[in-house]
Protein backbone atom coordinates (compact mmCIF):
# COMPACT_ATOMS: atom_id res chain seq x y z
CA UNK A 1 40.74 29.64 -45.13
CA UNK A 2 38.12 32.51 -44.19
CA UNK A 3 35.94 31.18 -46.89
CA UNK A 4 35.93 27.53 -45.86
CA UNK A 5 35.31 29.23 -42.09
CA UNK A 6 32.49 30.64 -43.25
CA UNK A 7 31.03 27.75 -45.17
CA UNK A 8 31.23 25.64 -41.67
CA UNK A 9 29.29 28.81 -40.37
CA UNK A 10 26.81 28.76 -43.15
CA UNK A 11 25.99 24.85 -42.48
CA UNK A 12 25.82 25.13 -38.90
CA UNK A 13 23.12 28.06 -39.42
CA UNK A 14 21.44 25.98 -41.93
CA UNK A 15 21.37 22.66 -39.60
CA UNK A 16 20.35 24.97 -36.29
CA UNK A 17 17.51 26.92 -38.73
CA UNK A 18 16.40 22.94 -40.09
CA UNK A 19 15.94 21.90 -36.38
CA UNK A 20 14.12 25.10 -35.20
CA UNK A 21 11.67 24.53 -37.91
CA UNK A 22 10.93 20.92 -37.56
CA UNK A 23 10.51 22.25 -33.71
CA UNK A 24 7.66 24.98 -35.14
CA UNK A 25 6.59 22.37 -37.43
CA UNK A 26 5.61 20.17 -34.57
CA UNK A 27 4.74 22.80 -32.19
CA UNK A 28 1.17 21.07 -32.64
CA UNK A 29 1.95 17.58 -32.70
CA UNK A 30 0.48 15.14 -29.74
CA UNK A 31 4.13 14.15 -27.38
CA UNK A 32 6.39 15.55 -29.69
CA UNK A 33 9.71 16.26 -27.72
CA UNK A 34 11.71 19.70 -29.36
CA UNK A 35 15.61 19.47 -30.19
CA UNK A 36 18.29 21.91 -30.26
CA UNK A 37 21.53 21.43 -32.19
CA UNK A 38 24.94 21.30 -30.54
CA UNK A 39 27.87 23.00 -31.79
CA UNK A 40 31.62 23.35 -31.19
CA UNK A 41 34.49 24.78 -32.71
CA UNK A 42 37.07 23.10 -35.04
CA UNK A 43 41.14 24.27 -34.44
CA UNK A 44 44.04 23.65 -37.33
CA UNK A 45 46.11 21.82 -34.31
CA UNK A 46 46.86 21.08 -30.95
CA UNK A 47 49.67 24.07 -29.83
CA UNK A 48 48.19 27.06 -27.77
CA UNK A 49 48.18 29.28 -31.15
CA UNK A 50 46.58 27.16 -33.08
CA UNK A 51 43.72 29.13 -35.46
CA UNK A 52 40.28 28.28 -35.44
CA UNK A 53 38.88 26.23 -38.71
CA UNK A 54 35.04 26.80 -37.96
CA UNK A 55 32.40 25.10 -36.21
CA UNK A 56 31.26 21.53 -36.58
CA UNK A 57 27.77 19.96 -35.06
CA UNK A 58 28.51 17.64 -32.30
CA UNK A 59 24.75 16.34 -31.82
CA UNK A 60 20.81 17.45 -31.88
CA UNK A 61 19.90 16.64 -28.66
CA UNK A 62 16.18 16.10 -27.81
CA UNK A 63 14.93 17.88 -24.53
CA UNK A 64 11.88 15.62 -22.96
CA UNK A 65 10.34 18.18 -20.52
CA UNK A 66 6.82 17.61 -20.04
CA UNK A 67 4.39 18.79 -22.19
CA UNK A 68 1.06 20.65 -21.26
CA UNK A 69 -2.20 18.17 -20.77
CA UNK A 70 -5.08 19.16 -22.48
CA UNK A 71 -8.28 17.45 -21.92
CA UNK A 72 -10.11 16.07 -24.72
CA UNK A 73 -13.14 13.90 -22.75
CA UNK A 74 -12.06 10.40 -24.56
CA UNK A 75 -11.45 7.57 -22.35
CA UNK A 76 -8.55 6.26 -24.31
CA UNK A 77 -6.78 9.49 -24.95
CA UNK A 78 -4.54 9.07 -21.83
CA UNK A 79 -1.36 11.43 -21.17
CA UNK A 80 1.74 10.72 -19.48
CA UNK A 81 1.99 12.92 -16.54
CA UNK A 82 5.80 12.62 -15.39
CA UNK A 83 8.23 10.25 -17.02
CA UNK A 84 8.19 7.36 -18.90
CA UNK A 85 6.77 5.95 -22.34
CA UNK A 86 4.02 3.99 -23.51
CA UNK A 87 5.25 0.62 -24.97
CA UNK A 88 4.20 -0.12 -28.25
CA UNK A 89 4.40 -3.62 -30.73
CA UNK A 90 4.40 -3.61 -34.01
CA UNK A 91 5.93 -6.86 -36.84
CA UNK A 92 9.08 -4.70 -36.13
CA UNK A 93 9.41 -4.76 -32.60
CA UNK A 94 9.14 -2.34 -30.04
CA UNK A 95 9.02 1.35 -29.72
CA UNK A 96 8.08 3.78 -27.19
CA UNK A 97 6.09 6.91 -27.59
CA UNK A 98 4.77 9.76 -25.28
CA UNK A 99 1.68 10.40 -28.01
CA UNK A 100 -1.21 8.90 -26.09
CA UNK A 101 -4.08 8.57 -29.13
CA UNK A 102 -5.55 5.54 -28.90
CA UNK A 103 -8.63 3.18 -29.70
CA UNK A 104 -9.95 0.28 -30.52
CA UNK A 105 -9.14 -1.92 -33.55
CA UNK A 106 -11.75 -3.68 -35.40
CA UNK A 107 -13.12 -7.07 -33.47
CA UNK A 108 -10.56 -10.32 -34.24
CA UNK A 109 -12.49 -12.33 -37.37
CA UNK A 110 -12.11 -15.55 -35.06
CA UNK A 111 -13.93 -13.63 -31.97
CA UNK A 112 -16.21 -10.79 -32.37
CA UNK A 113 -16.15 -9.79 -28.64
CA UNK A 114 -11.87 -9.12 -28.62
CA UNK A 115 -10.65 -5.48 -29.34
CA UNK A 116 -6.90 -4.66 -29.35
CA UNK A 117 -5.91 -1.33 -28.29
CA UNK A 118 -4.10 0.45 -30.82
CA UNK A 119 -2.29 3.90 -31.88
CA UNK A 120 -3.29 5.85 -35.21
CA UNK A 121 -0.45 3.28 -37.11
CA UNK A 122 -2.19 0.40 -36.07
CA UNK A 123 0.77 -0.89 -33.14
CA UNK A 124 -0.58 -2.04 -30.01
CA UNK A 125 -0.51 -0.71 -26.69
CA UNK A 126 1.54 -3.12 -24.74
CA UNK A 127 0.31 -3.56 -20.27
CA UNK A 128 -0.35 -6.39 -18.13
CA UNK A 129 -3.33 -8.55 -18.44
CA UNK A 130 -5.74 -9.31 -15.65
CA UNK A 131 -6.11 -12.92 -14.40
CA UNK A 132 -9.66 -13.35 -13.05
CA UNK A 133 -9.64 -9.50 -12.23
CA UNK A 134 -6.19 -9.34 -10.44
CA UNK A 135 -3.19 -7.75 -12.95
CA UNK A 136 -0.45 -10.29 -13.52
CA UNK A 137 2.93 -9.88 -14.77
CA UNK A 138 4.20 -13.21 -14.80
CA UNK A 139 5.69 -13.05 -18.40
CA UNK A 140 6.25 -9.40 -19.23
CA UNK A 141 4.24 -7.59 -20.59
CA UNK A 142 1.30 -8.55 -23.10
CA UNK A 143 -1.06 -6.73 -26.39
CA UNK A 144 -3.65 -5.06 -24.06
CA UNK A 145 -7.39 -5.98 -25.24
CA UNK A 146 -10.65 -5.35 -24.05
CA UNK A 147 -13.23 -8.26 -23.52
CA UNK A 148 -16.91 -7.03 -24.75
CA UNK A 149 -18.53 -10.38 -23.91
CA UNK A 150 -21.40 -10.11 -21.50
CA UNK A 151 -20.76 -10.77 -17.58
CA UNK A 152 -22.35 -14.24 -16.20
CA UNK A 153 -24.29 -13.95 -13.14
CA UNK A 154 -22.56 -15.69 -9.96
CA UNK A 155 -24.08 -16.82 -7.10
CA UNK A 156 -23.26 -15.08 -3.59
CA UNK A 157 -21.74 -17.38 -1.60
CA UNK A 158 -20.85 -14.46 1.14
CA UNK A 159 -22.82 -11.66 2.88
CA UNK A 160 -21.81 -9.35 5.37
CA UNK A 161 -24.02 -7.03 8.00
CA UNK A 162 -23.32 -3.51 9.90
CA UNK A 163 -25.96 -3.51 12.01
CA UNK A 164 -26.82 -1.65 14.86
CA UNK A 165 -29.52 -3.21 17.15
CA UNK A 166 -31.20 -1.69 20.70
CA UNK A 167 -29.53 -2.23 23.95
CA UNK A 168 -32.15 -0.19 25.20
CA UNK A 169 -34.96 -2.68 24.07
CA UNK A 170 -37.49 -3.69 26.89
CA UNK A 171 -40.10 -6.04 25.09
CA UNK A 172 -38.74 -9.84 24.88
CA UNK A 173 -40.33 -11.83 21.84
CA UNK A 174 -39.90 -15.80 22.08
CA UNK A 175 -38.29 -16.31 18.64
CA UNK A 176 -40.76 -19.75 19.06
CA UNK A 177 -43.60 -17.36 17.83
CA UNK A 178 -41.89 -15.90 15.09
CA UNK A 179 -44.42 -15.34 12.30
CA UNK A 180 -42.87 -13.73 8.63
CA UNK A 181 -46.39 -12.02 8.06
CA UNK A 182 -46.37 -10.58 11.32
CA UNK A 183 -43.74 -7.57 12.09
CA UNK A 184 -44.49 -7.67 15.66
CA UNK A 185 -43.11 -10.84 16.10
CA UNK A 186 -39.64 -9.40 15.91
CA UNK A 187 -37.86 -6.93 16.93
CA UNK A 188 -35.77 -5.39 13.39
CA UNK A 189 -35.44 -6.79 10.48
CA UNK A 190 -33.12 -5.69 7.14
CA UNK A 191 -32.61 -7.05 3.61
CA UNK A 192 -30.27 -7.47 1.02
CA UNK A 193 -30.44 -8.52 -2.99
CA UNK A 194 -28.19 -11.92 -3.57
CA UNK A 195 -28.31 -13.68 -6.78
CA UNK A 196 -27.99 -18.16 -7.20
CA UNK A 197 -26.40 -19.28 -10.03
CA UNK A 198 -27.81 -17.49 -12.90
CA UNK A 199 -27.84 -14.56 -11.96
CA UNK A 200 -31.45 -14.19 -10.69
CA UNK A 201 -32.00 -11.79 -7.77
CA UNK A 202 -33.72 -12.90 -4.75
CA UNK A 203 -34.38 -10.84 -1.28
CA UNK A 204 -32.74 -12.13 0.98
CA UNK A 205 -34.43 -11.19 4.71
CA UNK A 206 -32.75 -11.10 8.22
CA UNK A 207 -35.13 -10.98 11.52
CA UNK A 208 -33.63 -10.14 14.90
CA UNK A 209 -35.49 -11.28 18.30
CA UNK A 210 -34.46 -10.44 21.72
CA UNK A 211 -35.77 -13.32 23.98
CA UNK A 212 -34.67 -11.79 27.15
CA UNK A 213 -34.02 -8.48 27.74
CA UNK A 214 -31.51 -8.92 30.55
CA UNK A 215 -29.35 -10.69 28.05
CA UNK A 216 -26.84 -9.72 25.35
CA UNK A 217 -27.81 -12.34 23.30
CA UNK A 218 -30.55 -12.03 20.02
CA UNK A 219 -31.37 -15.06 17.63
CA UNK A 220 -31.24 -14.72 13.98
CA UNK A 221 -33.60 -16.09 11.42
CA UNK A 222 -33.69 -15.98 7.93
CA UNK A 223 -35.86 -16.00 4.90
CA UNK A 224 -35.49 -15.99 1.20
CA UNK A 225 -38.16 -14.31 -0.77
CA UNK A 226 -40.57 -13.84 1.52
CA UNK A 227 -40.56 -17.37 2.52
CA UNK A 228 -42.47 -20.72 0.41
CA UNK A 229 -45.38 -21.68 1.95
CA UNK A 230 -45.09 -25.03 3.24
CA UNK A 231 -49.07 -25.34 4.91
CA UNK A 232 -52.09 -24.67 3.00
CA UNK A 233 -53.10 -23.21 6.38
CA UNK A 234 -54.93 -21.07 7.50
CA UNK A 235 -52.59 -19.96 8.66
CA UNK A 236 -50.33 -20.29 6.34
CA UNK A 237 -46.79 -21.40 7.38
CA UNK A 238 -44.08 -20.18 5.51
CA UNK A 239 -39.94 -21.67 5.04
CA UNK A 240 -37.59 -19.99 7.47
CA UNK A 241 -33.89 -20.82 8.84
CA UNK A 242 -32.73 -20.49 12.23
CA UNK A 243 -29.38 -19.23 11.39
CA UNK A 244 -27.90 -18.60 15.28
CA UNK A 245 -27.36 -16.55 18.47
CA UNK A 246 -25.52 -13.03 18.24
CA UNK A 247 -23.51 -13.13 21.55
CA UNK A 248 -22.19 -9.47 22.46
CA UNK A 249 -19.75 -8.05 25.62
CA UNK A 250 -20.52 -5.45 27.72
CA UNK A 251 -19.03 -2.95 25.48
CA UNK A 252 -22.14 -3.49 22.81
CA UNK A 253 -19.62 -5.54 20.55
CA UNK A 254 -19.65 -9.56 19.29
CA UNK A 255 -18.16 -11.45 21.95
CA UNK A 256 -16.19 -13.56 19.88
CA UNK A 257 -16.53 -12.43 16.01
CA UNK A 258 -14.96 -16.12 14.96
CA UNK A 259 -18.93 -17.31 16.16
CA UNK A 260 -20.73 -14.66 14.03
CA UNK A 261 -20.32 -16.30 11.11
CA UNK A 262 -22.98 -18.81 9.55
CA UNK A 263 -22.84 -20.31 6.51
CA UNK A 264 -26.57 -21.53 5.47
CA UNK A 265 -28.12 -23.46 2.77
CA UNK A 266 -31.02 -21.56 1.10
CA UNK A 267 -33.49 -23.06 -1.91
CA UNK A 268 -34.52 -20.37 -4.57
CA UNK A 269 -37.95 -20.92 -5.83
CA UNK A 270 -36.10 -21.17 -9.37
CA UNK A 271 -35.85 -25.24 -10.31
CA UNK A 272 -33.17 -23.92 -12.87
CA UNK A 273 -31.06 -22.50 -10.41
CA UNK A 274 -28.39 -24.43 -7.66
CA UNK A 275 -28.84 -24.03 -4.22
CA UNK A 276 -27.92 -21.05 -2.04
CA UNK A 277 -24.55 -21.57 0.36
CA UNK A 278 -23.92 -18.16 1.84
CA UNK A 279 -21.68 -17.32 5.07
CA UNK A 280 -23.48 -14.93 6.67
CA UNK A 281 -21.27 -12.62 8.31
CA UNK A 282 -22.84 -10.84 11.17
CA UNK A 283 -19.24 -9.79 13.28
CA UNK A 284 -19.91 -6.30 12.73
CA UNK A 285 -23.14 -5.84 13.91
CA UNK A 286 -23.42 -4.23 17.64
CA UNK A 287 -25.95 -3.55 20.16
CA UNK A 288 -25.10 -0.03 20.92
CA UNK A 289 -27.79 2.10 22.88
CA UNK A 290 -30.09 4.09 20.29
CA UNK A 291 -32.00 3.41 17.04
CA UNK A 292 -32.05 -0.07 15.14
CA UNK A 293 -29.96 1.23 11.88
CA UNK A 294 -28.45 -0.84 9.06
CA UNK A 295 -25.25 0.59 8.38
CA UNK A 296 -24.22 -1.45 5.57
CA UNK A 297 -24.85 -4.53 3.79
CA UNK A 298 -22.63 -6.19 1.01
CA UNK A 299 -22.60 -9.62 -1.04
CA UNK A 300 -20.49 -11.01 -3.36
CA UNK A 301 -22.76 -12.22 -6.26
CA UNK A 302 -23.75 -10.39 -9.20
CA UNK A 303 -26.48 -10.25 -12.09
CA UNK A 304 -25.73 -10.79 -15.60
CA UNK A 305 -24.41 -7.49 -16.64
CA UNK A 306 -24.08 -6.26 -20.47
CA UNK A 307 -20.57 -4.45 -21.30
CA UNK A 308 -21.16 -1.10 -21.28
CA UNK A 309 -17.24 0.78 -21.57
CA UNK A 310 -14.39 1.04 -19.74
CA UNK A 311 -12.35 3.31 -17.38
CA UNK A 312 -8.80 4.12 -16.75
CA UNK A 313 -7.67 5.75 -13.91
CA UNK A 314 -4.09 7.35 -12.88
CA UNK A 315 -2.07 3.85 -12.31
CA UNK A 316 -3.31 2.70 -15.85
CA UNK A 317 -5.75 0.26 -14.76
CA UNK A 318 -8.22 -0.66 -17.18
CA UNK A 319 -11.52 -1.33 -15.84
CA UNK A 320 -14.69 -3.09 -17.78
CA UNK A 321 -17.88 -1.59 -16.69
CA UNK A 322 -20.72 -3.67 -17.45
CA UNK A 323 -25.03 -2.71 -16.62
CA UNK A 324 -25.04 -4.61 -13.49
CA UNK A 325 -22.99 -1.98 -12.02
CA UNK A 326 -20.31 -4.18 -11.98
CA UNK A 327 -16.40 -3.06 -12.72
CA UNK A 328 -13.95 -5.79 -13.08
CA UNK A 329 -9.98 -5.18 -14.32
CA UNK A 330 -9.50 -5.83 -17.42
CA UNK A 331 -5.37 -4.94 -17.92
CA UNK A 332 -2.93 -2.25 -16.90
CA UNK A 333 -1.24 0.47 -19.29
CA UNK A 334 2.53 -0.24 -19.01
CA UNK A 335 4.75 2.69 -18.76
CA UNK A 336 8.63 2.32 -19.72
CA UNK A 337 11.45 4.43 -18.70
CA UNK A 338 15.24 4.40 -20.01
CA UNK A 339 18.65 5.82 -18.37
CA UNK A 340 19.43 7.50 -20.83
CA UNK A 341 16.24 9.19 -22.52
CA UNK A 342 18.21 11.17 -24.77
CA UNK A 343 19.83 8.06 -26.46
CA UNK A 344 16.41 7.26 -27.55
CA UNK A 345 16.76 6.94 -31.73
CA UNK A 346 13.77 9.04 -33.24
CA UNK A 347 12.02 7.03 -36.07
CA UNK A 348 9.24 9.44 -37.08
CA UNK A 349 5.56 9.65 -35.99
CA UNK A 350 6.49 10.88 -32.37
CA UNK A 351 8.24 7.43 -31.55
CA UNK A 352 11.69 5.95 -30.40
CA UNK A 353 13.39 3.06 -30.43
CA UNK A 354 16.06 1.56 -27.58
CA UNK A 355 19.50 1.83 -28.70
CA UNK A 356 22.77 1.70 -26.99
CA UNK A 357 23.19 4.89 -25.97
CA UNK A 358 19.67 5.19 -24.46
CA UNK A 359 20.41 2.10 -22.19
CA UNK A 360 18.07 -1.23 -21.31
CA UNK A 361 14.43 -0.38 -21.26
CA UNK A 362 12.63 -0.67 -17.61
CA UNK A 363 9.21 -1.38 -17.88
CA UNK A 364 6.86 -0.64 -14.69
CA UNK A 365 3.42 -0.22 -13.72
CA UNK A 366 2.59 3.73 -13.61
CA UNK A 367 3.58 5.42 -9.87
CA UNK A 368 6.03 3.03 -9.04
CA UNK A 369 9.98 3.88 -9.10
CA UNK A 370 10.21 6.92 -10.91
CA UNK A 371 7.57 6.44 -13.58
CA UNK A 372 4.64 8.77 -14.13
CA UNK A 373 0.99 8.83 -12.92
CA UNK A 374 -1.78 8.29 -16.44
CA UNK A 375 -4.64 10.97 -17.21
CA UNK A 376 -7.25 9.56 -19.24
CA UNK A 377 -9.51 11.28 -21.06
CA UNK A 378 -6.50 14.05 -22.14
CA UNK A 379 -3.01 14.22 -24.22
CA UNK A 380 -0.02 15.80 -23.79
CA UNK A 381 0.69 18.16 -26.19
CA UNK A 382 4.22 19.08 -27.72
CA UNK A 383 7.18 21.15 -25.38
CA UNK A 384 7.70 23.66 -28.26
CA UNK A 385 8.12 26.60 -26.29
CA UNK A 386 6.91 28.92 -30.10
CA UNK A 387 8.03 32.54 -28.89
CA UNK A 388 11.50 30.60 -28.05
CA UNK A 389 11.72 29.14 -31.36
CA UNK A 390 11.17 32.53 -32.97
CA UNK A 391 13.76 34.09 -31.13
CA UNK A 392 16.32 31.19 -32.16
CA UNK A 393 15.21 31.26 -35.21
CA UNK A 394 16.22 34.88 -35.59
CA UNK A 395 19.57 34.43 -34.15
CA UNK A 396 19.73 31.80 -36.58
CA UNK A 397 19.17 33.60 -39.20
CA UNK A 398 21.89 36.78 -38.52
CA UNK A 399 24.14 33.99 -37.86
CA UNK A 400 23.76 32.68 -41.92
CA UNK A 401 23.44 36.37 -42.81
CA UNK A 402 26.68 37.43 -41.22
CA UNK A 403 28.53 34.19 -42.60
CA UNK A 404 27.52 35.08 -46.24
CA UNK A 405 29.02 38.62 -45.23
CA UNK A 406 32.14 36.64 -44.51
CA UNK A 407 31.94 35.14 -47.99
CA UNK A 408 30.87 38.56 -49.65
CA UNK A 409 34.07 40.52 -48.04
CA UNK A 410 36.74 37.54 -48.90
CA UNK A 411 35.49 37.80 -52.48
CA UNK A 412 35.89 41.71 -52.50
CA UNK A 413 39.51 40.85 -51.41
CA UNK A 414 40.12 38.38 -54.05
CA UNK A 415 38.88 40.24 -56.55
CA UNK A 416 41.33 43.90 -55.32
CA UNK A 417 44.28 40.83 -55.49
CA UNK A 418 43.27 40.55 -58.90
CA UNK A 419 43.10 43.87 -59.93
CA UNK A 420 46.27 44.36 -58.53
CA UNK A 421 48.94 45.12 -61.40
């Protein structure tokens, strides 16, 4: 029986010294997860002097502790920083991986412009798809693609002001002499870029009067690049708008914000283009004692912009960046997370596949529940711990050495019985 003992011993080395070297093997392979085989003992029966029979494996368990991030400066390297998976499609279905390499296939024959996002073997990096630049999940998730086309221009339809104008101001200007060529005719004035509807930039000019100085009121007037000329003159008269009265309190703030907002209809000197309708949205301004500053200005029209890359950052949002200066979501990265990790079947080039055991997959965006935060532009690298392996691998080794010793002495016995006469 002390031979067969020792056979059971000699396998169980062998199957422990196979893992550890698949381990060392991979010790340089992107989200590879190290194993460790699990052993117990084998008795001859069930009563409390029953003799041992030899050892038997009861499982290679995989251990997914994270792996170190190294940096590698490409945008879609991206590593998994906490748990979860990326979810990959292939023709055979789904499988999940921790091995973050990926780039972009070769354009779709039937439209140059659309570029999957893909792993070395060619499956696809499965996220949710943005809808007019919000992410939506409505049906799971979706193959994750990056648009190349150009951006259209769009025309700003809304324009907002942080202004700060003088409550110390002592000169009153009658906004009924208002002259665009002449500065000293009001009191501030600011500009912003807005764009009509192709995209074409035009300067968009605010003036500010004061017509009494005991007053917390100022009248706003408008003009769009530089103003048209609408007299031969001299003088020449040039196209403005009235566009309203700020009203403030005596705290320097708009009296009531709700009447701060005007929506006016401006003509680009651009026959090609539509018309200008922009709410002009002056509720933040204030009349504050101290300089005339502009604080901020925004609008929400762009310029044709020409795709340039993308970015990812650490929820796995996928952002288009185009020459306007423009960014506009383009997907998320999916993350997917199981109950039972370890249940996950292995199927070979650092990737698993839902079983039983492992439990349902739950698929989330990354940083919510318990799933992970993304790092793009770096990979995780395996969890071999090498000076570990080395020092299994020698225990490993005495183990088969001392089991052959086993096999060695029984055979020295047999062959004294035999000599026996």
């Amino acid at each position: 029986m002390s031979l067969n003992i020792a056979l059971t011993g000699i396998n169980a080395s062998t199957t422990d010294l196979n893992v550890l070297s698949n381990n060392i093997a991979n010790s340089n392979t992107t989200g590879f997860k190290s194993s460790r085989a699990e052993f117990g003992d084998m008795v001859a029966g069930n009563s409390a002097n029953s003799s041992g029979m030899g050892v038997r494996l009861q499982a290679i368990n995989q251990k997914f502790t994270q792996g170190s991030i190294n940096n590698t400066g490409l945008t879609l390297d991206l590593a998994i920083n906490g748990d979860g998976f990326f979810q990959m499609s292939s023709a055979t279905g789904f499988s999940y991986t921790r091995a973050g390499s990926f780039q972009l296939e070769a354009p779709a024959p039937d439209n140059q412009n659309i570029q999957y996002i893909v792993d070395n073997t060619g499956k696809n990096l499965m996220g949710f798809l943005a809808v007019n630049g919000q992410i939506s999940a409505p049906g799971g998730t979706e193959k994750l693609f990056i648009d190349t086309s150009a951006m259209p221009g769009t025309a700003t339809s809304n324009a907002d002001f942080n202004i700060n104008l003088d409550a110390g101001e002592t000169t009153a200007l009658d906004p009924a002499n208002f002259d665009i060529t002449d500065l000293s005719t009001s009191h501030y004035s600011t500009a912003l870029t807005v764009y009509d509807s192709l995209g074409v930039s035009h300067d968009l000019r605010v003036y500010f009067i004061r017509p009494d100085i005991t007053a917390n009121a100022w009248d706003v007037i408008a003009a769009l690049d530089g103003g048209k000329p609408i007299t031969a003159g001299p003088p020449i008269v040039y196209t403005t708008y009235n566009v309203g009265t700020l009203a403030f309190d005596t705290s320097g703030t708009i009296a009531d914000p709700a009447t701060a907002v005007f929506t006016v209809d401006l003509d680009p000197d651009n026959s090609a283009a539509a018309p200008l309708t922009i709410d002009l949205d002056f509720s933040q301004v204030t009349q504050f004692g101290g300089k005339y500053s502009t604080n901020s200005l925004s609008q929400d029209g762009n310029a044709m912009g020409l795709f340039t890359g993308i970015s990812i950052d650490n929820q796995g949002i996928i952002y288009n960046r185009y020459s306007n200066g423009k960014s506009v979501p383009a997907g998320q990265v999916a993350l997917a997370n199981f109950a039972n990790p370890q249940g996950l079947q292995p199927i070979g080039d650092t990737n698993w596949v839902e079983t039983a055991a492992s439990g349902q997959v739950l698929v989330g965006a990354p940083q919510s529940g318990t799933l992970g935060s993304l790092v793009s532009g770096a990979l995780e690298g395996s969890n071999v711990d090498l000076t570990q392996e080395l020092v299994k691998m020698i225990t490993a080794q005495r183990s088969f050495q001392a089991n052959t010793q086993v096999i060695t002495t029984n055979n020295t016995l047999y062959q004294a019985i035999l000599n026996i006469r």
